[in-house]
C-alpha atoms as a PDB file:
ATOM      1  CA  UNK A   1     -47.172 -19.677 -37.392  1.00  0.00           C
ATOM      2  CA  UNK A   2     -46.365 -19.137 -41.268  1.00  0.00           C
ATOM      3  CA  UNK A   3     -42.808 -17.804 -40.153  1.00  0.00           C
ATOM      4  CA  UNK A   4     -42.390 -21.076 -37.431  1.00  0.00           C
ATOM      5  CA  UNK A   5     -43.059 -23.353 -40.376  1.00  0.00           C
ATOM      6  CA  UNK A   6     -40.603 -21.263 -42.964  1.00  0.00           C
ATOM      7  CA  UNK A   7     -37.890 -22.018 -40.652  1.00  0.00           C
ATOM      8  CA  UNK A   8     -38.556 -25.618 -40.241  1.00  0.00           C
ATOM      9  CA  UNK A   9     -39.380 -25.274 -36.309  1.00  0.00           C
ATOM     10  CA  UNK A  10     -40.368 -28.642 -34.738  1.00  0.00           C
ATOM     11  CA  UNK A  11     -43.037 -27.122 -32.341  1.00  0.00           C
ATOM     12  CA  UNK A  12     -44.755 -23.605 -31.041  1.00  0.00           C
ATOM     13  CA  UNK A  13     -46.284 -23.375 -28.116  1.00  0.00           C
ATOM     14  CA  UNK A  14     -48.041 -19.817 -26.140  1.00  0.00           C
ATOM     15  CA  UNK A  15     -49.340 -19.589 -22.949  1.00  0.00           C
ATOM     16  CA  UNK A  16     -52.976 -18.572 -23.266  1.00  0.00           C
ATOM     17  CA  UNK A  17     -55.986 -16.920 -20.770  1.00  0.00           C
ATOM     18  CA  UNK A  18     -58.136 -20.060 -19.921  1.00  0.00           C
ATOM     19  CA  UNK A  19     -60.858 -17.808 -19.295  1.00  0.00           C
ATOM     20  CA  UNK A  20     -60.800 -16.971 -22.547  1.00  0.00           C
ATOM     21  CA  UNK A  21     -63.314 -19.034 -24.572  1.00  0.00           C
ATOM     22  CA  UNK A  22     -62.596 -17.683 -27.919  1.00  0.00           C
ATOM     23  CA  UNK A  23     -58.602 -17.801 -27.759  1.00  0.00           C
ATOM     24  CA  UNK A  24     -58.811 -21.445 -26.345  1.00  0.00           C
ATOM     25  CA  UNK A  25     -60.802 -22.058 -29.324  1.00  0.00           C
ATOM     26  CA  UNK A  26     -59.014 -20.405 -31.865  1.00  0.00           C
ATOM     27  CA  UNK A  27     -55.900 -22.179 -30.921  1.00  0.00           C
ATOM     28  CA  UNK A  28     -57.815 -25.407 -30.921  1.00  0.00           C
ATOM     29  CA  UNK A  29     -58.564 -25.100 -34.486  1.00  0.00           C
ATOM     30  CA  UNK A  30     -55.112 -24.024 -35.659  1.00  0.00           C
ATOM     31  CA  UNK A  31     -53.676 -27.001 -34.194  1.00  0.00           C
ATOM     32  CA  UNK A  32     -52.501 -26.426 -30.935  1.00  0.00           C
ATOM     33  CA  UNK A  33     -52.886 -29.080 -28.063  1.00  0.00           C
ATOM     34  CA  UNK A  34     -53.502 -28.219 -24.528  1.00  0.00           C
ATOM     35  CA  UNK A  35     -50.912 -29.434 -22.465  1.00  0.00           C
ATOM     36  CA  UNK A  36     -50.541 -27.997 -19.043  1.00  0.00           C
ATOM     37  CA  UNK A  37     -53.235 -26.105 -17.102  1.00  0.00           C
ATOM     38  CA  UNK A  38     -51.233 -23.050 -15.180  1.00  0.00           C
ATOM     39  CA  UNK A  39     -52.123 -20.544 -12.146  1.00  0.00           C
ATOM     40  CA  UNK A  40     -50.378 -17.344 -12.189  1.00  0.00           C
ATOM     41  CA  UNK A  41     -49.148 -16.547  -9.038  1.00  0.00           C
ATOM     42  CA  UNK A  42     -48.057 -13.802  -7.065  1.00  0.00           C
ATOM     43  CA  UNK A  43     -46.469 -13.331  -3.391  1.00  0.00           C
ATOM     44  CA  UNK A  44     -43.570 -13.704  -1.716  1.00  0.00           C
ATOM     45  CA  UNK A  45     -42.314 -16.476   0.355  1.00  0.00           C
ATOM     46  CA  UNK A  46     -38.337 -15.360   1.691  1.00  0.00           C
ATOM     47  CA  UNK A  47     -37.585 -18.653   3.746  1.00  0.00           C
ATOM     48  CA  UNK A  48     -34.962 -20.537   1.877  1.00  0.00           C
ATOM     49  CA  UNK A  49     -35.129 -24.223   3.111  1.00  0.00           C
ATOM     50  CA  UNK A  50     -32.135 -24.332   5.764  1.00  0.00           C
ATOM     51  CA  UNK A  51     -30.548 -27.265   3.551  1.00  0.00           C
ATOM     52  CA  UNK A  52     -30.165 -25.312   0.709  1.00  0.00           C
ATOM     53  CA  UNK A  53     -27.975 -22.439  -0.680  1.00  0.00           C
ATOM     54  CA  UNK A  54     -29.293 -20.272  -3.497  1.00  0.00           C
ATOM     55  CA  UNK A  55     -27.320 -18.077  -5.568  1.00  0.00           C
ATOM     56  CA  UNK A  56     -26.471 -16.291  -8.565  1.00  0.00           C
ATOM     57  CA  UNK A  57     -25.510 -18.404 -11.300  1.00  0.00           C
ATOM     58  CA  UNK A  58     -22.287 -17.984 -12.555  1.00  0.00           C
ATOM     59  CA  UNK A  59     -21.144 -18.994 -16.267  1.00  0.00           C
ATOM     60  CA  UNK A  60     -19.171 -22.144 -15.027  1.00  0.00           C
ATOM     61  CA  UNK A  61     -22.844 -23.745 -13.467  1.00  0.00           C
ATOM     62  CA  UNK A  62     -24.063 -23.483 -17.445  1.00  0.00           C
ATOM     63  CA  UNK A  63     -23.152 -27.180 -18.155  1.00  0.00           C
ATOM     64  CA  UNK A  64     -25.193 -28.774 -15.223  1.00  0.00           C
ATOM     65  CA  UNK A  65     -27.910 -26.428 -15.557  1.00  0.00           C
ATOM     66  CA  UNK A  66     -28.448 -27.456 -19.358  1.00  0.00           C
ATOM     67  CA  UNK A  67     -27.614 -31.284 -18.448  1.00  0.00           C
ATOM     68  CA  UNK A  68     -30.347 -30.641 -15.352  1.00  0.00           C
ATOM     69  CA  UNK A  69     -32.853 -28.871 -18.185  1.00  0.00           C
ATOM     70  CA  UNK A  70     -31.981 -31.562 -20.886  1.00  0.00           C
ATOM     71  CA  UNK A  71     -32.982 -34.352 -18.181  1.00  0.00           C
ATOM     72  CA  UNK A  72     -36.359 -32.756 -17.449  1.00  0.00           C
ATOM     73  CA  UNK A  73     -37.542 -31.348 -20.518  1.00  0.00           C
ATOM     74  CA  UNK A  74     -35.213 -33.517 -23.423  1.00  0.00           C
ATOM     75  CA  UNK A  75     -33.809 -30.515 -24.249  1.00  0.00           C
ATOM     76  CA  UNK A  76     -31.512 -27.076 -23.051  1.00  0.00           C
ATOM     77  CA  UNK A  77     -32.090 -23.683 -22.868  1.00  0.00           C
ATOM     78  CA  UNK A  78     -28.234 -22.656 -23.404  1.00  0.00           C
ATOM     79  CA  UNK A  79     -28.577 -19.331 -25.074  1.00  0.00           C
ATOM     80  CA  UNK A  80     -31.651 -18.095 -22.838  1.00  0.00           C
ATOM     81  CA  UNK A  81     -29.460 -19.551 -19.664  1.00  0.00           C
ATOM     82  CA  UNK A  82     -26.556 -17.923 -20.569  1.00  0.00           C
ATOM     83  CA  UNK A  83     -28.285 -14.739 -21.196  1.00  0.00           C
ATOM     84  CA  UNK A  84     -29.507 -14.697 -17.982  1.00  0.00           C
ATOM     85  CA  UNK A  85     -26.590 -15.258 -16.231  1.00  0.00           C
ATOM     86  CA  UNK A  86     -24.821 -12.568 -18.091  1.00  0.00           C
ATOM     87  CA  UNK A  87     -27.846 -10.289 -16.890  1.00  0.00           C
ATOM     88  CA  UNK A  88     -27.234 -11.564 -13.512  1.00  0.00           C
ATOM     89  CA  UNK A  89     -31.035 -13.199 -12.757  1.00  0.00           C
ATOM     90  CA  UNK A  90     -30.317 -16.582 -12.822  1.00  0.00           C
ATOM     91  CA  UNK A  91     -30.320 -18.323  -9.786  1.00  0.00           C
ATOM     92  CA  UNK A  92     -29.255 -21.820  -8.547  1.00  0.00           C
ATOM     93  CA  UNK A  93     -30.418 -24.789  -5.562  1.00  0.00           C
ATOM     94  CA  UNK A  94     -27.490 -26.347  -4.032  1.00  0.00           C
ATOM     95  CA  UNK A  95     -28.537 -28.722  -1.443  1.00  0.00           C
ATOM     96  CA  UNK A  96     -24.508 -30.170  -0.452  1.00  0.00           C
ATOM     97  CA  UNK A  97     -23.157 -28.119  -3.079  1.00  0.00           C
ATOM     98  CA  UNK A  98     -25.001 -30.216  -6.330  1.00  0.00           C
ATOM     99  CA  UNK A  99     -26.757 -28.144  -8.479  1.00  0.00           C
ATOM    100  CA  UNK A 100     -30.076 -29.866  -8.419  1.00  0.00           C
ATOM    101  CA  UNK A 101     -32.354 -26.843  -9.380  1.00  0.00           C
ATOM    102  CA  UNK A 102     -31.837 -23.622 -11.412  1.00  0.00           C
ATOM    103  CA  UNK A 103     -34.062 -20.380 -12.851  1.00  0.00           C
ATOM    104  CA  UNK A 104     -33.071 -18.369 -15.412  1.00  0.00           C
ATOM    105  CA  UNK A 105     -35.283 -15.550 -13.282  1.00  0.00           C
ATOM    106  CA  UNK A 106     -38.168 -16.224 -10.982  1.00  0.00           C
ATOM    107  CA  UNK A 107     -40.778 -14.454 -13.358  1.00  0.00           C
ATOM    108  CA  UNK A 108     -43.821 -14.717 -16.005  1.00  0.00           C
ATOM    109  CA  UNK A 109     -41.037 -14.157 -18.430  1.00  0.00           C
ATOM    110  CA  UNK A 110     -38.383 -16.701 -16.752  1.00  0.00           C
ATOM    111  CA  UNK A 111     -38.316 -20.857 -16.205  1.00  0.00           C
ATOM    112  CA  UNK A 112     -37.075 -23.111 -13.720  1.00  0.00           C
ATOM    113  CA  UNK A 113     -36.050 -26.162 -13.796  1.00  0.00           C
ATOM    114  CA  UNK A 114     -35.420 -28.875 -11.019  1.00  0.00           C
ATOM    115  CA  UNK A 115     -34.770 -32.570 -10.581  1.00  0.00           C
ATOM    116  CA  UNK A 116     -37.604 -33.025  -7.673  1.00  0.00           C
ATOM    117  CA  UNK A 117     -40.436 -30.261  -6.178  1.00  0.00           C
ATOM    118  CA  UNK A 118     -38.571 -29.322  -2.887  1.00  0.00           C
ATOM    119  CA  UNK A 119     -35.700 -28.407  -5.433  1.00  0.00           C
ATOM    120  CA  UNK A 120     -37.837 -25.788  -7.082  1.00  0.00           C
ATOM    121  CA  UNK A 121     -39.503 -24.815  -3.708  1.00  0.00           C
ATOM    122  CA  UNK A 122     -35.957 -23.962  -2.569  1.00  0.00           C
ATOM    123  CA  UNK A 123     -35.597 -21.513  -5.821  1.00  0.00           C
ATOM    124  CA  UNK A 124     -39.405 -20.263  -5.082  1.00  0.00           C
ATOM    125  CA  UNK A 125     -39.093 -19.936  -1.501  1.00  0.00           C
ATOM    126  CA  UNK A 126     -35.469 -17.483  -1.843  1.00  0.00           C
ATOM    127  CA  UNK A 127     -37.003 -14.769  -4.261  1.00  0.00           C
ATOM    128  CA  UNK A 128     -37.041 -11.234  -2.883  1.00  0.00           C
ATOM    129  CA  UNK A 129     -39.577 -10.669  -5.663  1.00  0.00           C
ATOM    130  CA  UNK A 130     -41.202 -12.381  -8.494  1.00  0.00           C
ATOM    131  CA  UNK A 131     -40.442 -10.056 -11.687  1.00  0.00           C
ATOM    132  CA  UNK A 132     -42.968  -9.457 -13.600  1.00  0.00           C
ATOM    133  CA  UNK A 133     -46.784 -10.140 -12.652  1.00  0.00           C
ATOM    134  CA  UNK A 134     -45.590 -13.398 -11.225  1.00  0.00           C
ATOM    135  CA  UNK A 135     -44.986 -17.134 -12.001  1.00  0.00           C
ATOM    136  CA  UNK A 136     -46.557 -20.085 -13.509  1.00  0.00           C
ATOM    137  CA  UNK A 137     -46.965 -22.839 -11.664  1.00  0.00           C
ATOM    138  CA  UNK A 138     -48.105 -25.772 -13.397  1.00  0.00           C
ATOM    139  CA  UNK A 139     -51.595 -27.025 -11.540  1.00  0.00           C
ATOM    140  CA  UNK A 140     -50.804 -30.764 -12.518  1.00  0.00           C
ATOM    141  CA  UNK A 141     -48.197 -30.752  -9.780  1.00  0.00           C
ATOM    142  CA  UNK A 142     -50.855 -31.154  -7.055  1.00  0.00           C
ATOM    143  CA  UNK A 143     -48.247 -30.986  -4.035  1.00  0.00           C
ATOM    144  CA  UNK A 144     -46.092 -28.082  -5.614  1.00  0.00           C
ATOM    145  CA  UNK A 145     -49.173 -26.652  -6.324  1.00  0.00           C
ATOM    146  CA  UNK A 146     -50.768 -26.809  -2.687  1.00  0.00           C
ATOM    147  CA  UNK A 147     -47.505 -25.915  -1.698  1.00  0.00           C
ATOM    148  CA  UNK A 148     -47.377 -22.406  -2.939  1.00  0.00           C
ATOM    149  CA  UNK A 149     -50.882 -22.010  -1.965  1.00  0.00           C
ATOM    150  CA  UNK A 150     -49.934 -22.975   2.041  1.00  0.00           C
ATOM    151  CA  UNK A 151     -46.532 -20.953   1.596  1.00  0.00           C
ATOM    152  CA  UNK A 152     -48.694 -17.804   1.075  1.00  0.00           C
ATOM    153  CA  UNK A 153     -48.783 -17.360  -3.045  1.00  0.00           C
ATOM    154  CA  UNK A 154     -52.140 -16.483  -4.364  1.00  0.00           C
ATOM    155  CA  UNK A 155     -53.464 -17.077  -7.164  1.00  0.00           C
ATOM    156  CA  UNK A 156     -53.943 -14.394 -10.114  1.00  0.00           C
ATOM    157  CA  UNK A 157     -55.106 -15.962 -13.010  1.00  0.00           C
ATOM    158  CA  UNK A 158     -55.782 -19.537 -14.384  1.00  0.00           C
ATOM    159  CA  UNK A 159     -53.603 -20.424 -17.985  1.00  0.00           C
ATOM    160  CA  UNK A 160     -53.254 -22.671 -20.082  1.00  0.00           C
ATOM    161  CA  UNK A 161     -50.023 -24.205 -21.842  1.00  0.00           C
ATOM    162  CA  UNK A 162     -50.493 -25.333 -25.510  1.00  0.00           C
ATOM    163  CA  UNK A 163     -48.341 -26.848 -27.808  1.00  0.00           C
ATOM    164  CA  UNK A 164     -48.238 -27.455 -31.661  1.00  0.00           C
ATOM    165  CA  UNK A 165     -45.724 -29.986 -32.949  1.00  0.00           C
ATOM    166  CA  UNK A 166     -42.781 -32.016 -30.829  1.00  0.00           C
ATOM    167  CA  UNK A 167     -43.551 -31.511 -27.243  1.00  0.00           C
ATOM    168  CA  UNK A 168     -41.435 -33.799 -24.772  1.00  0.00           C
ATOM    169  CA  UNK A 169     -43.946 -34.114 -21.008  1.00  0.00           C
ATOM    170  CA  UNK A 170     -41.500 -32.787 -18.501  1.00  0.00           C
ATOM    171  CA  UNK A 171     -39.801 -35.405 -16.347  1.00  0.00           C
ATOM    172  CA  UNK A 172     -39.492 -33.214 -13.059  1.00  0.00           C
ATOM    173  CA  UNK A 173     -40.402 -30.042 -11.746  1.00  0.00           C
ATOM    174  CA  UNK A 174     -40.522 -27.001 -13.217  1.00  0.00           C
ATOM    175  CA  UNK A 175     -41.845 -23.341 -13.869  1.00  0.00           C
ATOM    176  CA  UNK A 176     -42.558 -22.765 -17.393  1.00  0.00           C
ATOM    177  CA  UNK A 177     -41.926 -19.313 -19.285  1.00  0.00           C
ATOM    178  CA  UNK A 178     -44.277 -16.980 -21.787  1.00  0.00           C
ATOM    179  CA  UNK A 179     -41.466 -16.323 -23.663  1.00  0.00           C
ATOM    180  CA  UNK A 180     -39.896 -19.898 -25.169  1.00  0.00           C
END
């Protein structure tokens, strides 16, 4: 936290246990705001809608990815994006050939963003594999939510998103990430 505010960073946020008493409370006191419950969730679903095409990213999909992220969350993910393409586990939703979802991996350490729920469900439902020891799916989305559950994904563990500082409420669907 000391090195967040040396920089000048407008927010921090972590992805905590929410069976954990004494970490929810410690974060509590320093500041931090719940803001999303989470499950962690494991499976595998392999039935990409038949409206859909999912693929690799490729550098040239960068811009409407970070306009698509921007639209959602107020803000891109460029650099982590572009990473991820370069590493080759970023993946797109192209229902008629319109980028309207994209991951920069399906895992605990990647996030997805999409303009509507069966978006993301088209991302969810094309992974071979979640990476990792699965996603988070945030619990507020009730039908994305129930939707994983009757697609066969099992829950793990219950988390919980908090936030300290600017923090814009997400204005579609998406998977947040542990690691930004």
């Amino acid at each position: 936290m000391a090195r967040a505010t040396e920089r000048k960073f407008a927010g921090m946020r972590l992805v905590q246990a929410a069976y954990h008493n004494r970490s929810l409370s410690l974060y509590a006191k320093l500041g931090f705001a719940v803001r999303e419950p989470l499950a962690r969730m494991q499976g595998a679903i392999q039935k990409t809608p038949s409206a859909y095409q999912v693929r690799p990213a490729e550098p040239n999909d960068l811009p409407a990815c970070n306009a698509l992220c921007m639209r959602v969350h107020g803000h891109d993910r460029a650099a982590e994006l572009k990473d991820a393409v370069q590493q080759g586990t970023a993946r797109v939703a192209e229902p008629r050939g319109r980028i309207k979802a994209y991951a920069s991996s399906i895992a605990f350490s990647g996030h997805a963003v999409a303009d509507s729920n069966q978006d993301l469900q088209a991302l969810i439902s094309a992974a071979t594999e979640f990476q990792g020891p699965g996603i988070l799916v945030p619990t507020r989305n009730a039908a994305l939510f129930r939707w994983c559950l009757e697609s066969g994904l099992r829950v793990v563990q219950p988390m919980t998103l908090m936030t300290i500082g600017l923090y814009n409420e997400p204005a579609g669907a998406y998977l947040p990430s542990i690691l930004y």
